[in-house]
C-alpha atoms as a PDB file:
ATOM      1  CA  UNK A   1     -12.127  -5.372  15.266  1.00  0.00           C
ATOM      2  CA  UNK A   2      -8.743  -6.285  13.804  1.00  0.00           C
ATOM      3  CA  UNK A   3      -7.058  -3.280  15.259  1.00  0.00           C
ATOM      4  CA  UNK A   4      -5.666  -2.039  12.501  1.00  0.00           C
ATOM      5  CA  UNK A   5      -4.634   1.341  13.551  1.00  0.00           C
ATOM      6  CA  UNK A   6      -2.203  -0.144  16.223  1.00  0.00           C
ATOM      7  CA  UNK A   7       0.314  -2.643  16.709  1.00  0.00           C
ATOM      8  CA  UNK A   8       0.992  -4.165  19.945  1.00  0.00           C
ATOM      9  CA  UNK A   9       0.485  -1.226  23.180  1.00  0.00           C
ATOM     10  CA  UNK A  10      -0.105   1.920  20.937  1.00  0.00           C
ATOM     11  CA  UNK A  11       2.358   2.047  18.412  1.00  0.00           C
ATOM     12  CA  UNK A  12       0.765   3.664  15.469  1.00  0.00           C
ATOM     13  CA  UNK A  13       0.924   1.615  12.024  1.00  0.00           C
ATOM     14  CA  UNK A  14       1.432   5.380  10.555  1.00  0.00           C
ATOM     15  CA  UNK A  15       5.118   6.559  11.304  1.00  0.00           C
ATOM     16  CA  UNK A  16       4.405   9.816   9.158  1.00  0.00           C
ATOM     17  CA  UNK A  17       1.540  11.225  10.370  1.00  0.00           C
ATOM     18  CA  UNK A  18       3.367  13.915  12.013  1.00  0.00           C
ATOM     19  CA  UNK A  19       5.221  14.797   8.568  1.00  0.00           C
ATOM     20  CA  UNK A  20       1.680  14.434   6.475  1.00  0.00           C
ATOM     21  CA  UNK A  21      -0.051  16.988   8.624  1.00  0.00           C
ATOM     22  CA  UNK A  22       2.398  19.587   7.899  1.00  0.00           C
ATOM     23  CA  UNK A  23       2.182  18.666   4.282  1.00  0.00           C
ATOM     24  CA  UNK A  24       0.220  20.337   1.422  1.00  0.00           C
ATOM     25  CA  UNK A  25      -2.347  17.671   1.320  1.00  0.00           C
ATOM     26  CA  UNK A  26      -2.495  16.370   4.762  1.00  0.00           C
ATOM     27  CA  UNK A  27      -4.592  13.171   5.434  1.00  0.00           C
ATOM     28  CA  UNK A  28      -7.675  14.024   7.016  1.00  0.00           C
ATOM     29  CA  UNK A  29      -6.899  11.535   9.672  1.00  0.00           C
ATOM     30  CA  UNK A  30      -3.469  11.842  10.243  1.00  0.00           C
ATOM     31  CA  UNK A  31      -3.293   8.687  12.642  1.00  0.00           C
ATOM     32  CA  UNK A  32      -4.695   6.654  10.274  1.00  0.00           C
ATOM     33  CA  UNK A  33      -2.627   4.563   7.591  1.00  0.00           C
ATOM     34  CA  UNK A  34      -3.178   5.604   3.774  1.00  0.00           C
ATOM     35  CA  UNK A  35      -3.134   3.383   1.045  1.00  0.00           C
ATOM     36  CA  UNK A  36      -3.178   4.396  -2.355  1.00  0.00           C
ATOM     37  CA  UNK A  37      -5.279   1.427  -4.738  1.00  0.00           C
ATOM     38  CA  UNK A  38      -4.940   1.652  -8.293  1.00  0.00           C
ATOM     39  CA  UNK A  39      -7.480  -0.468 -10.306  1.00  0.00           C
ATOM     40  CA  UNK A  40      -8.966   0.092 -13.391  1.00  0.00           C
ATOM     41  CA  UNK A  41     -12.740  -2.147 -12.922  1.00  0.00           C
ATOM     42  CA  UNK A  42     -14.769   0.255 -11.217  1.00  0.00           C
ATOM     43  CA  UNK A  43     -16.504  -2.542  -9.243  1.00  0.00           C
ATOM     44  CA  UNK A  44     -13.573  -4.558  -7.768  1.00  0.00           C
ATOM     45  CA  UNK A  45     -12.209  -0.976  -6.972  1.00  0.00           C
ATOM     46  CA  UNK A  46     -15.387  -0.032  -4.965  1.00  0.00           C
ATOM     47  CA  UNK A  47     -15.885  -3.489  -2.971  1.00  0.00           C
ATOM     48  CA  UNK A  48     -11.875  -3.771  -2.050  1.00  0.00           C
ATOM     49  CA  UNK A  49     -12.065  -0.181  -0.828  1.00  0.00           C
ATOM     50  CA  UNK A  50     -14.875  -1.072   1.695  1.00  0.00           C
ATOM     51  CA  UNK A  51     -13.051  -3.758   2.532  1.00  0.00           C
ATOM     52  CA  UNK A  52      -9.594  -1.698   3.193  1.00  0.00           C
ATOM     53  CA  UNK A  53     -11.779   1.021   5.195  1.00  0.00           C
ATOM     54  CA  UNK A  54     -12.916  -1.897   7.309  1.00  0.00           C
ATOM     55  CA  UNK A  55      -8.839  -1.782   8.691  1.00  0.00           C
ATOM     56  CA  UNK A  56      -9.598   1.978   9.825  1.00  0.00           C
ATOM     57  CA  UNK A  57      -7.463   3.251   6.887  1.00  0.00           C
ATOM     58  CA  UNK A  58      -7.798   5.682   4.627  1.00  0.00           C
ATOM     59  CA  UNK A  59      -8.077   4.538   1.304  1.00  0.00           C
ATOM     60  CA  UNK A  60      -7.362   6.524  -1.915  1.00  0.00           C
ATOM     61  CA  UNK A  61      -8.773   4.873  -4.943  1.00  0.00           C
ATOM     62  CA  UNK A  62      -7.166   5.752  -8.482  1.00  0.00           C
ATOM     63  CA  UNK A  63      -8.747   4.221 -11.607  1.00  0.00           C
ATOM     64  CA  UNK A  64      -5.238   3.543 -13.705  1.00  0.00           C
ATOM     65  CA  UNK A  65      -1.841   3.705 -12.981  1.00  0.00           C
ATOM     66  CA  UNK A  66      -0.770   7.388 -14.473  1.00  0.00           C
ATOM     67  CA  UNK A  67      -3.306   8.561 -11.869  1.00  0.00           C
ATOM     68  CA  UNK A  68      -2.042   6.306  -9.209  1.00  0.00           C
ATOM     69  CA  UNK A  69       1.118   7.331  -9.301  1.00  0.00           C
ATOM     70  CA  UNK A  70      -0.015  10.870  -9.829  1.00  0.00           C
ATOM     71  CA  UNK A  71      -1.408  10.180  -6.240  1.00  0.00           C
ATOM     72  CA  UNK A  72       1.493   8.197  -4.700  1.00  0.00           C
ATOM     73  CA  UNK A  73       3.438  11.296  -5.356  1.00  0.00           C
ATOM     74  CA  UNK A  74       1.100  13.616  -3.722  1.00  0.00           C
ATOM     75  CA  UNK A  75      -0.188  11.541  -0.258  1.00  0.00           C
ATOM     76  CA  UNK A  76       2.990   9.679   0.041  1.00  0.00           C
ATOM     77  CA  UNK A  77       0.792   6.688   1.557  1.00  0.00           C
ATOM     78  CA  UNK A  78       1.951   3.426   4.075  1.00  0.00           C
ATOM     79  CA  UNK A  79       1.400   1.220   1.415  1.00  0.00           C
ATOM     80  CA  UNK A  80       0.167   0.592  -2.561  1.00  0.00           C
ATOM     81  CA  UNK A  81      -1.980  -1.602  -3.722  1.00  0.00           C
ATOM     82  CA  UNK A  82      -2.290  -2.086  -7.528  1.00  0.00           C
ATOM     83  CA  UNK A  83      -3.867  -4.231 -10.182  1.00  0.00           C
ATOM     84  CA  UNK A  84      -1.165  -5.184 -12.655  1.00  0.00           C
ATOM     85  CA  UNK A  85      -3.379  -5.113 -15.991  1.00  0.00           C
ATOM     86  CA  UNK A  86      -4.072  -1.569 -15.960  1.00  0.00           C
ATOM     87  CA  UNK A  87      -4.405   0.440 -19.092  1.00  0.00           C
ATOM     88  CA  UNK A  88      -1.863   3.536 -19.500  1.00  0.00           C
ATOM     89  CA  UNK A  89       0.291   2.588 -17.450  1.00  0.00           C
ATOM     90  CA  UNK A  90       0.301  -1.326 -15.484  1.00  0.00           C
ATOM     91  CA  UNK A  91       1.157  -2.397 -12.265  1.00  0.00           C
ATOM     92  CA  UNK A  92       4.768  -3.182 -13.043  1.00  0.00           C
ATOM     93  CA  UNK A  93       5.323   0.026 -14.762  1.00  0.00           C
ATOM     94  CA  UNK A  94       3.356   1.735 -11.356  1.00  0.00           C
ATOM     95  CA  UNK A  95       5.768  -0.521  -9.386  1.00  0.00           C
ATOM     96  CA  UNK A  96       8.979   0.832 -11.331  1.00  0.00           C
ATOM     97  CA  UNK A  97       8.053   4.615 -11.077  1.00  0.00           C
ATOM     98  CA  UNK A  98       7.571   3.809  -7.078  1.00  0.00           C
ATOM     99  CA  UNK A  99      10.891   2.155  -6.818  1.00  0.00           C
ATOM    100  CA  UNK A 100      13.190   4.545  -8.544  1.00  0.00           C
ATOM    101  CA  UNK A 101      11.808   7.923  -6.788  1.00  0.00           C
ATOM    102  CA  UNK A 102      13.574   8.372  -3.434  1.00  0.00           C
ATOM    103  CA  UNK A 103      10.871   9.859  -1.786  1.00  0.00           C
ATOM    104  CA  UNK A 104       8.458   6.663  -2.425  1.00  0.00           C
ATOM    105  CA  UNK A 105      10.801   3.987  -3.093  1.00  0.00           C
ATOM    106  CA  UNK A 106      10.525   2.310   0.715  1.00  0.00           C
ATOM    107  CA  UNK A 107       6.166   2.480   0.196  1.00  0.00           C
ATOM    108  CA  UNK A 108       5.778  -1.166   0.470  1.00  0.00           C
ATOM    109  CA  UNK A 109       3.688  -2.418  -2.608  1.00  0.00           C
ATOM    110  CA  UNK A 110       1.539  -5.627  -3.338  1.00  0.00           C
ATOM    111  CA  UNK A 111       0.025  -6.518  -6.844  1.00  0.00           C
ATOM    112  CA  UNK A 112      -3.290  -8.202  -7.411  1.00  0.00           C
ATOM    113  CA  UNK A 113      -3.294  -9.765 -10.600  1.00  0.00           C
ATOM    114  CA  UNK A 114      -5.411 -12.529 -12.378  1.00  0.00           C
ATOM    115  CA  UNK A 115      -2.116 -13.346 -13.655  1.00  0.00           C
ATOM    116  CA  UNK A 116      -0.337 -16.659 -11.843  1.00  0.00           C
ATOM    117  CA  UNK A 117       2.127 -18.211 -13.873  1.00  0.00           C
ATOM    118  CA  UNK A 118       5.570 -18.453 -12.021  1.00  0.00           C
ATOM    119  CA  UNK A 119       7.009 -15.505 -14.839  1.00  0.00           C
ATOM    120  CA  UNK A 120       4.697 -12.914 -13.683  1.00  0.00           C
ATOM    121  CA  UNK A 121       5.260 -13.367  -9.827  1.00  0.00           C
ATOM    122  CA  UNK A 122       8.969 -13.393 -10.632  1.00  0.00           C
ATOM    123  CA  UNK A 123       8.752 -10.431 -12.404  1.00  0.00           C
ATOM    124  CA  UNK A 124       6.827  -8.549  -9.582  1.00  0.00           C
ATOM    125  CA  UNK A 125       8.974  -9.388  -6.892  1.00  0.00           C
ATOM    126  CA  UNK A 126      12.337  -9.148  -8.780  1.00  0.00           C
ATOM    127  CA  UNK A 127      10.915  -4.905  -9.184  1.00  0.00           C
ATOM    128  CA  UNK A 128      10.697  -4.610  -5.756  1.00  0.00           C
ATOM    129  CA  UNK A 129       6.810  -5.485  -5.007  1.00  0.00           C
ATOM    130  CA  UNK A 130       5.843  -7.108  -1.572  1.00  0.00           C
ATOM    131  CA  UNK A 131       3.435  -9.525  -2.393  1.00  0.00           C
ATOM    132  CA  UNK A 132       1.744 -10.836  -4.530  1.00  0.00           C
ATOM    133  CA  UNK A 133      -2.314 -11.877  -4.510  1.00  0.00           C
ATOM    134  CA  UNK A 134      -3.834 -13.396  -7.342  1.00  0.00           C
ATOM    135  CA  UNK A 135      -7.778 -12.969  -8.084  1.00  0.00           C
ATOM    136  CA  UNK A 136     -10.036 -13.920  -7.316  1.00  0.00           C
ATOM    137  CA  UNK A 137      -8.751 -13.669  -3.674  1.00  0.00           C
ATOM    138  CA  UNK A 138     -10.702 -14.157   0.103  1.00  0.00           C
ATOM    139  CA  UNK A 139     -10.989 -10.467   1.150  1.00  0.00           C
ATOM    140  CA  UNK A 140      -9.880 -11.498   4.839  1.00  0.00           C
ATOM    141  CA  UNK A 141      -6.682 -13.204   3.163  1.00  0.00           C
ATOM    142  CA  UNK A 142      -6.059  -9.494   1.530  1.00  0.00           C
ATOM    143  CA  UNK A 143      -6.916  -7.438   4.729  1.00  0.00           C
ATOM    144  CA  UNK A 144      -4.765  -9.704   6.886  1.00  0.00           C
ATOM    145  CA  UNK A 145      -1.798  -9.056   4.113  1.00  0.00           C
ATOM    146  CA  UNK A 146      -2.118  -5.609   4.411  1.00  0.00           C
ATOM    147  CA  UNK A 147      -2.273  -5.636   8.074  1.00  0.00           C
ATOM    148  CA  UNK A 148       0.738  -7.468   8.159  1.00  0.00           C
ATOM    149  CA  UNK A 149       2.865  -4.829   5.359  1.00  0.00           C
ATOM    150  CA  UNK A 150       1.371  -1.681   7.243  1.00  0.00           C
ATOM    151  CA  UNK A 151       2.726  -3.159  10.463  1.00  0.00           C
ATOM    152  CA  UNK A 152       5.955  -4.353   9.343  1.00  0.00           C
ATOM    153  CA  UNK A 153       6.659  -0.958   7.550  1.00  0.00           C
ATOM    154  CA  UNK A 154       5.862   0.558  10.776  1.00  0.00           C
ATOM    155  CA  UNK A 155       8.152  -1.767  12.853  1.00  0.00           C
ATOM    156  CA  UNK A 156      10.835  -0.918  10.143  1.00  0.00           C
ATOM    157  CA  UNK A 157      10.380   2.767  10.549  1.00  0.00           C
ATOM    158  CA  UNK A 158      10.599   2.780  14.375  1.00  0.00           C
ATOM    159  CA  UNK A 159      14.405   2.118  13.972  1.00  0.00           C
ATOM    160  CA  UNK A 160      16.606   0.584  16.505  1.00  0.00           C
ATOM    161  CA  UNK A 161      17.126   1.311  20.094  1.00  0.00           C
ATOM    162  CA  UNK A 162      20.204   2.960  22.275  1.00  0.00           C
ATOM    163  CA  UNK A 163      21.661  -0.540  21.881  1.00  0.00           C
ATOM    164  CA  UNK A 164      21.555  -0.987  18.005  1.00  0.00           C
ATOM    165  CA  UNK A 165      18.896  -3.459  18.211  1.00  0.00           C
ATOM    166  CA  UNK A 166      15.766  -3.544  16.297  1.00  0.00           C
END
């Protein structure tokens, strides 16, 4: 219903699904975006996948951030969504690790935290996250977010025409 897979005509949100289906773990729907979530409560994990999957994305859930980025690495996904008070290893940390490896330092990235004060935002943004959604949050306000990074990051990817223009 929202159209996630496509942009306006039939642009694919997913610039790399040619690239991930050569790959040693391709996606199993290659025209689908992927979006690694890293959250550590086992129920806000399960009902914000459902509500990703609802975008026609593929969603791969991790339960802390040593075994999201463990999965970042390996699916190279359109986009990261992470809690930020994660044990092992926290959003921020997640966030720096994503940011200073070349191959995943363009993933676009946006934190979910209970956290609001002005300090933690800063510090989020100023590492290079996206956004920034604090709980408890409207699931349609996070879905139309994500639309809006996974199409963005697919604009962005699409590169500029003959005449140098986006």
């Amino acid at each position: 219903p929202l159209n996630a897979g496509q942009t306006e005509g039939t642009r694919p949100l997913s610039p790399r699904a040619e690239c991930r289906a050569a790959a040693d773990t391709p996606s199993k729907n290659p025209g689908r975006p992927t979006i690694v979530y890293s959250e550590d409560d086992p129920a806000v994990r399960e009902a914000v996948c459902l509500s990703l999957e609802a975008l026609s994305c593929e969603v791969i859930s991790a339960a802390d951030g040593p075994e999201g980025w463990e999965k970042v690495q390996r699916h190279l996904p359109d986009l990261v969504v992470t809690d930020i008070e994660m044990p092992r290893l926290d959003g921020y940390g997640l966030l720096e690790k994503i940011r200073t490896e070349l191959s995943t330092a363009f993933i676009p990235v946006i934190l979910l935290t209970g956290k609001n004060r002005c300090e933690d935002r800063m510090k989020g943004f100023l590492l290079g996250g996206d956004d920034y959604i604090e709980k408890p949050f409207d699931h349609r306000e996070l879905l139309a977010r994500v639309k809006r990074c996974l199409e963005r990051n697919a604009f962005l990817r699409q590169g500029t025409d003959s005449r140098g223009s986006p």
